[in-house]
Structure formats: structure tokens, C-alpha cells
C-alpha atoms as a PDB file:
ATOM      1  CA  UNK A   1      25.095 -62.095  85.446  1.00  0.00           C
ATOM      2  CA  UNK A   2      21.125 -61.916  84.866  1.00  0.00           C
ATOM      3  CA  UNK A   3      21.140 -58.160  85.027  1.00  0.00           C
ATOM      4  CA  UNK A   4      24.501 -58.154  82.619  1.00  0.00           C
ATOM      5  CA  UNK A   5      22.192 -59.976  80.448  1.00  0.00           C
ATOM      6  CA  UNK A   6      19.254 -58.105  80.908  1.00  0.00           C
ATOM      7  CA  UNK A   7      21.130 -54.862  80.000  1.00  0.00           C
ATOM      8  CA  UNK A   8      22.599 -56.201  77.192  1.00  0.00           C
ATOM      9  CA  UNK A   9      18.773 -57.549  75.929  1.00  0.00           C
ATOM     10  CA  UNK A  10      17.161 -54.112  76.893  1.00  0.00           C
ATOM     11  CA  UNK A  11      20.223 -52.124  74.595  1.00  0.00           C
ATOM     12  CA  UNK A  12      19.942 -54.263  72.341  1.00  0.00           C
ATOM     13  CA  UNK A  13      15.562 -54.386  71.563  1.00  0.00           C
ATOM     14  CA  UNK A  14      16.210 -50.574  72.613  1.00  0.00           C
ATOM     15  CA  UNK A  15      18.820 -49.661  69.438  1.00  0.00           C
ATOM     16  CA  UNK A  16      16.670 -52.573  67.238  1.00  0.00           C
ATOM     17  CA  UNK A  17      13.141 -50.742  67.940  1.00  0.00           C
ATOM     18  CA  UNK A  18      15.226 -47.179  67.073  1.00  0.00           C
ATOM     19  CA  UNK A  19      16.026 -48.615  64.026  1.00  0.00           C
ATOM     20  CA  UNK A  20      12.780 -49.663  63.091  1.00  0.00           C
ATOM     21  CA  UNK A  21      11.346 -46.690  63.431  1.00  0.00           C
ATOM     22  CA  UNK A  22      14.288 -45.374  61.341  1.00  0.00           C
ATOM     23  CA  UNK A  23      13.014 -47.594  58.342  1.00  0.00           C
ATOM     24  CA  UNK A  24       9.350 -47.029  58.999  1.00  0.00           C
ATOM     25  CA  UNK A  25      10.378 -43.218  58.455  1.00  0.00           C
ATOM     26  CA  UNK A  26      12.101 -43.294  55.590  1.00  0.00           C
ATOM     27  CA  UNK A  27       9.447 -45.638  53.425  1.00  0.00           C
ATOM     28  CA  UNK A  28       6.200 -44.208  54.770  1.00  0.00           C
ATOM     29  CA  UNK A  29       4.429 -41.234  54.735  1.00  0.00           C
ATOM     30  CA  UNK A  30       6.122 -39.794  57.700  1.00  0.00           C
ATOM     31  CA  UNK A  31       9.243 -39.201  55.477  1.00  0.00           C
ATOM     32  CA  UNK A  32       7.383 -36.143  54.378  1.00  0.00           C
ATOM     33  CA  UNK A  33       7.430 -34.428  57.806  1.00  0.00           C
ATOM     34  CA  UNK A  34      11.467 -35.869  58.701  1.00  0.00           C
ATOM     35  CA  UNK A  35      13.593 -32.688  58.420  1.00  0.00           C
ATOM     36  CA  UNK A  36      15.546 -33.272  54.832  1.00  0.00           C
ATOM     37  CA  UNK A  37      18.587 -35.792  54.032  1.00  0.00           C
ATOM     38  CA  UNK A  38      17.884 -37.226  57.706  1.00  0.00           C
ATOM     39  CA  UNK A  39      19.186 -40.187  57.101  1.00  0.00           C
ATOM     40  CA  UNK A  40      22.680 -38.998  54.784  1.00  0.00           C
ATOM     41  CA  UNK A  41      25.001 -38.414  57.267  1.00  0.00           C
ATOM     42  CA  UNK A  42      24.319 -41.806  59.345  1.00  0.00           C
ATOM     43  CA  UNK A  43      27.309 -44.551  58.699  1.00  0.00           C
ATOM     44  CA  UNK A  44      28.673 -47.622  61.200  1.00  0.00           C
ATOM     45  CA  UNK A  45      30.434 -46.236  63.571  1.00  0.00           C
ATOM     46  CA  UNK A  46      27.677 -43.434  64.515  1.00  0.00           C
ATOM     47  CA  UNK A  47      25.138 -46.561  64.346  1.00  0.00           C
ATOM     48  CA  UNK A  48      28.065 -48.152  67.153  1.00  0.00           C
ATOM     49  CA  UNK A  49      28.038 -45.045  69.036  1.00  0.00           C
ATOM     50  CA  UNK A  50      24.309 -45.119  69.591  1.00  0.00           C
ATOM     51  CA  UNK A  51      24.165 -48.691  70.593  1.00  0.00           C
ATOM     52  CA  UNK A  52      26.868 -47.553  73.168  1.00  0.00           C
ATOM     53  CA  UNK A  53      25.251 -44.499  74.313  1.00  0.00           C
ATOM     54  CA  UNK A  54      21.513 -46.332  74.738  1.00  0.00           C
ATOM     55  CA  UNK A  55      24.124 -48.916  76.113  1.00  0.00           C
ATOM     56  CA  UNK A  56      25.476 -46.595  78.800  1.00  0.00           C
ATOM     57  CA  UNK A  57      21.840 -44.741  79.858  1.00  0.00           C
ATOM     58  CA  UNK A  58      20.126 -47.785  80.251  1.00  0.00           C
ATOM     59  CA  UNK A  59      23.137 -48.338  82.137  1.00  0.00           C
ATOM     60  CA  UNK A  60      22.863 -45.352  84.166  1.00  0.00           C
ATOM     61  CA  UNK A  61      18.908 -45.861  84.912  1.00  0.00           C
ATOM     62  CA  UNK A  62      19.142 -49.756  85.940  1.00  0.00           C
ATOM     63  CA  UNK A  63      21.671 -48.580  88.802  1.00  0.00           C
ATOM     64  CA  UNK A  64      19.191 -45.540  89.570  1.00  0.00           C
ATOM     65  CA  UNK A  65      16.428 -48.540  89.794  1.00  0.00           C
ATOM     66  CA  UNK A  66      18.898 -50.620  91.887  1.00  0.00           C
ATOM     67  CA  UNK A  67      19.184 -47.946  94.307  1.00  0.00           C
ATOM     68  CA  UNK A  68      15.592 -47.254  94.739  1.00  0.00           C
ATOM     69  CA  UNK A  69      14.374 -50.655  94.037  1.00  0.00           C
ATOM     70  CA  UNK A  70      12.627 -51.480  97.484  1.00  0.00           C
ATOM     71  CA  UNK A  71      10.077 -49.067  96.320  1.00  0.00           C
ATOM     72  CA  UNK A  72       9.333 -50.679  92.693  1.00  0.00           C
ATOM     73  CA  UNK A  73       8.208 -53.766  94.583  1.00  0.00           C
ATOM     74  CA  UNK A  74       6.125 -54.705  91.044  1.00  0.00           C
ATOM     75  CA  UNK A  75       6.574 -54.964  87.506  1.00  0.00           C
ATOM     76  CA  UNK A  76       3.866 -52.357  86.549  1.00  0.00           C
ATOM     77  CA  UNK A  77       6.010 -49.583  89.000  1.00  0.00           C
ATOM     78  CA  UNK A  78       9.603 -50.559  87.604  1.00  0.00           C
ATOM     79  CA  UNK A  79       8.503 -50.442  83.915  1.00  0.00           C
ATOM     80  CA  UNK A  80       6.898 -46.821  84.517  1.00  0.00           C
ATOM     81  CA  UNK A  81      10.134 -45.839  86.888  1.00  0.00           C
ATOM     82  CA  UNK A  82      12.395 -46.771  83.351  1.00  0.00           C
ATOM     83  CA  UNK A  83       9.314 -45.542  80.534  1.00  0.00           C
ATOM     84  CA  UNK A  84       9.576 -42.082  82.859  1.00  0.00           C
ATOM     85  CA  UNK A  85      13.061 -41.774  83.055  1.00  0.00           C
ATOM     86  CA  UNK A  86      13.730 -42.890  79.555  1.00  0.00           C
ATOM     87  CA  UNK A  87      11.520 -40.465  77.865  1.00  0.00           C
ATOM     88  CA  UNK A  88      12.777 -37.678  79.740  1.00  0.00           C
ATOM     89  CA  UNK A  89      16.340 -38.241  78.497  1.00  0.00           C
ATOM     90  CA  UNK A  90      14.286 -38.467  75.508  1.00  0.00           C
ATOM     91  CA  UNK A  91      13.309 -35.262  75.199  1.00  0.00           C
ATOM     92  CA  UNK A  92      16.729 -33.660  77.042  1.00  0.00           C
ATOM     93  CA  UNK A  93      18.111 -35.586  73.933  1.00  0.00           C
ATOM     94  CA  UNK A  94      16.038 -33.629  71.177  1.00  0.00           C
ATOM     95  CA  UNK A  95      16.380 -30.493  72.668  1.00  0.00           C
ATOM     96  CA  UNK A  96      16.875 -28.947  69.683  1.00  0.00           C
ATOM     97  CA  UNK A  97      13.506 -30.116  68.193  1.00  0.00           C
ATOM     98  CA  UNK A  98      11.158 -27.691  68.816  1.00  0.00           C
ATOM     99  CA  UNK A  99      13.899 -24.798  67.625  1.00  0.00           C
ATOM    100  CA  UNK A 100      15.154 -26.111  64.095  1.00  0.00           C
ATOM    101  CA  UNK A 101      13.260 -25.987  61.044  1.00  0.00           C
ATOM    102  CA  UNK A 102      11.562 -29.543  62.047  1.00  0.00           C
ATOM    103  CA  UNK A 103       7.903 -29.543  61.631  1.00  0.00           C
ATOM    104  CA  UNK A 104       5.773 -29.842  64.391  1.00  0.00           C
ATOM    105  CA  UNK A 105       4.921 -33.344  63.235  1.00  0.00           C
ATOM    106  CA  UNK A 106       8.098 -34.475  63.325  1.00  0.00           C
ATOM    107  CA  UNK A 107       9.128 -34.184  66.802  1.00  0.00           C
ATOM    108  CA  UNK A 108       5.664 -35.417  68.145  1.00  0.00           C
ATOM    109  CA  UNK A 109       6.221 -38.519  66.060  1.00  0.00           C
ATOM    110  CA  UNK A 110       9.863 -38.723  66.831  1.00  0.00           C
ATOM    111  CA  UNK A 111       9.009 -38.031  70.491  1.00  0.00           C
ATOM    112  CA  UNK A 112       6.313 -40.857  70.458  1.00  0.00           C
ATOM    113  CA  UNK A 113       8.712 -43.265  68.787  1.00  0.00           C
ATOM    114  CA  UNK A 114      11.314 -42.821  71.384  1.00  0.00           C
ATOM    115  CA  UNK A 115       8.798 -43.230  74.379  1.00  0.00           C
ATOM    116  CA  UNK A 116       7.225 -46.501  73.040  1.00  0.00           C
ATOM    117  CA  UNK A 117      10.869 -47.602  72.627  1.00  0.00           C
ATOM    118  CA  UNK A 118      11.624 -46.402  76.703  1.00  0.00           C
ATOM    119  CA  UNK A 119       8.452 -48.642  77.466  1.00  0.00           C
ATOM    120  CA  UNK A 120       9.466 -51.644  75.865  1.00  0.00           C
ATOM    121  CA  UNK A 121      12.969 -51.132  77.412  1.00  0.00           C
ATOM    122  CA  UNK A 122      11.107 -50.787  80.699  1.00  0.00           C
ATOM    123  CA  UNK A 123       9.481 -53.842  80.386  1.00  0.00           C
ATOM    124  CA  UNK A 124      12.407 -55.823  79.569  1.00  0.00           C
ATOM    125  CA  UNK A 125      14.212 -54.373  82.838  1.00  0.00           C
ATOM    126  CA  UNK A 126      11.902 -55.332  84.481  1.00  0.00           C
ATOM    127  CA  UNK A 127      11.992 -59.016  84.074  1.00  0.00           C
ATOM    128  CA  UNK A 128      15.504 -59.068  84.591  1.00  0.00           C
ATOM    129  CA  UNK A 129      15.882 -56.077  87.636  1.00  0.00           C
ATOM    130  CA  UNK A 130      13.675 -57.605  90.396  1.00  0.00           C
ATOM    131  CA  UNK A 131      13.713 -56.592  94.155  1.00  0.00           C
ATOM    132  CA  UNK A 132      14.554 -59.500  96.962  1.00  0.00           C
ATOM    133  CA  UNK A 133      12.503 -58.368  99.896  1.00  0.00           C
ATOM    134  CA  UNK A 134       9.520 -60.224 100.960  1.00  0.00           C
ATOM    135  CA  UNK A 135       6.449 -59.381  99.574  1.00  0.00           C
ATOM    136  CA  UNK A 136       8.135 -57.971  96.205  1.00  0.00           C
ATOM    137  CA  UNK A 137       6.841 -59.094  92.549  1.00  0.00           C
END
């Protein structure tokens, strides 16, 4: 039940801190580099969809750090093991970044964003995701 709750706290800071940096983008000065109408086509259910996909890879990458957990025997290891992980299904997510008409500033802000947002996750995993062998953190 901890872990069910520390999924559940690490999807939900992961979609709050992604939405966040979707208001910080549209009333600041990085609004200028976001590709244009950005933010039209977004409506409930693709805000629900995105809660359950950041639902289902954080998901996917606590059972990874299950499986491997004897060797993230401390905090500092398992939040680097998710902040890793995340931010490459980060950038396997914006693929298509680097090839649209985004600006260069764009995807190294929107790249940034989402790694700060892995981290975060990470360290929220790791408070709930602990190893049981001796010696472990």
C-alpha cells in the first residue's frame, strides 16, 4: 500500500509540476520561443490522458527500480536511477523537437522543465521505494 501511495503522490507532483511549467510558459517571456497556439488544442480529457500516461511510466520505472533495487541501496542512487530514466523517456517523448519548426530555445527549456520534473519525481520514489536488505538507506 505505501508504494500504491507513493505512485499515486509521484503522478500526481509529476502532472502538477508539468502543469506549472505549462502556466509559467504561457505568461512569461518564454511564450515567445513556445511553437504557436501551443496551448489551443489542450482540453480535459487530453489533460486525463497525461496524468494516466505519467501515471503508467512512473509505473513502469518503479517496477524497473523494484527489480534492481538491491543495488540503489541509498536515496541519492534511487533518485538518479528515476531522474535518468525519466528524462530519457523525456526526450524519446519529444522526438520530434529538434525537427519541427520549434526554436532551439524551446526544446532546451522544454527539455529542462521535464528533467527537473523527473528529479522531483525521483525524489518522491524514493521515500516511498526503499530496499529491505541490511545495510540499505
Amino acid at each position: 500500500m505505501r508504494i500504491f501511495f507513493g505512485l499515486l503522490l509521484a503522478s500526481l507532483a509529476n502532472f502538477l509540476a508539468g502543469l506549472l511549467g505549462f502556466y509559467l510558459a504561457t505568461v512569461s517571456y518564454i511564450q515567445a520561443s513556445a511553437p504557436n497556439n501551443f496551448e489551443s488544442s489542450l482540453t480535459f480529457s487530453s489533460y486525463f490522458f497525461s496524468f494516466l500516461i505519467k501515471f503508467l511510466v512512473i509505473l513502469i520505472l518503479t517496477w524497473i527500480m523494484h527489480r534492481v533495487i538491491t543495488m540503489l541501496d541509498t536515496p541519492k542512487k534511487r533518485i538518479l536511477f528515476i531522474f535518468l530514466l525519466g528524462s530519457a523517456f523525456s526526450i524519446y517523448n519529444q522526438n520530434d523537437i529538434f525537427w519541427l519548426d520549434n526554436s532551439a530555445v524551446w526544446s532546451l527549456i522544454k527539455f529542462l522543465g521535464e528533467s527537473l520534473n523527473w528529479l522531483l519525481t525521483g525524489y518522491i520514489l524514493s521515500k516511498f521505494v526503499r530496499p529491505k536488505h541490511l545495510g540499505a538507506l
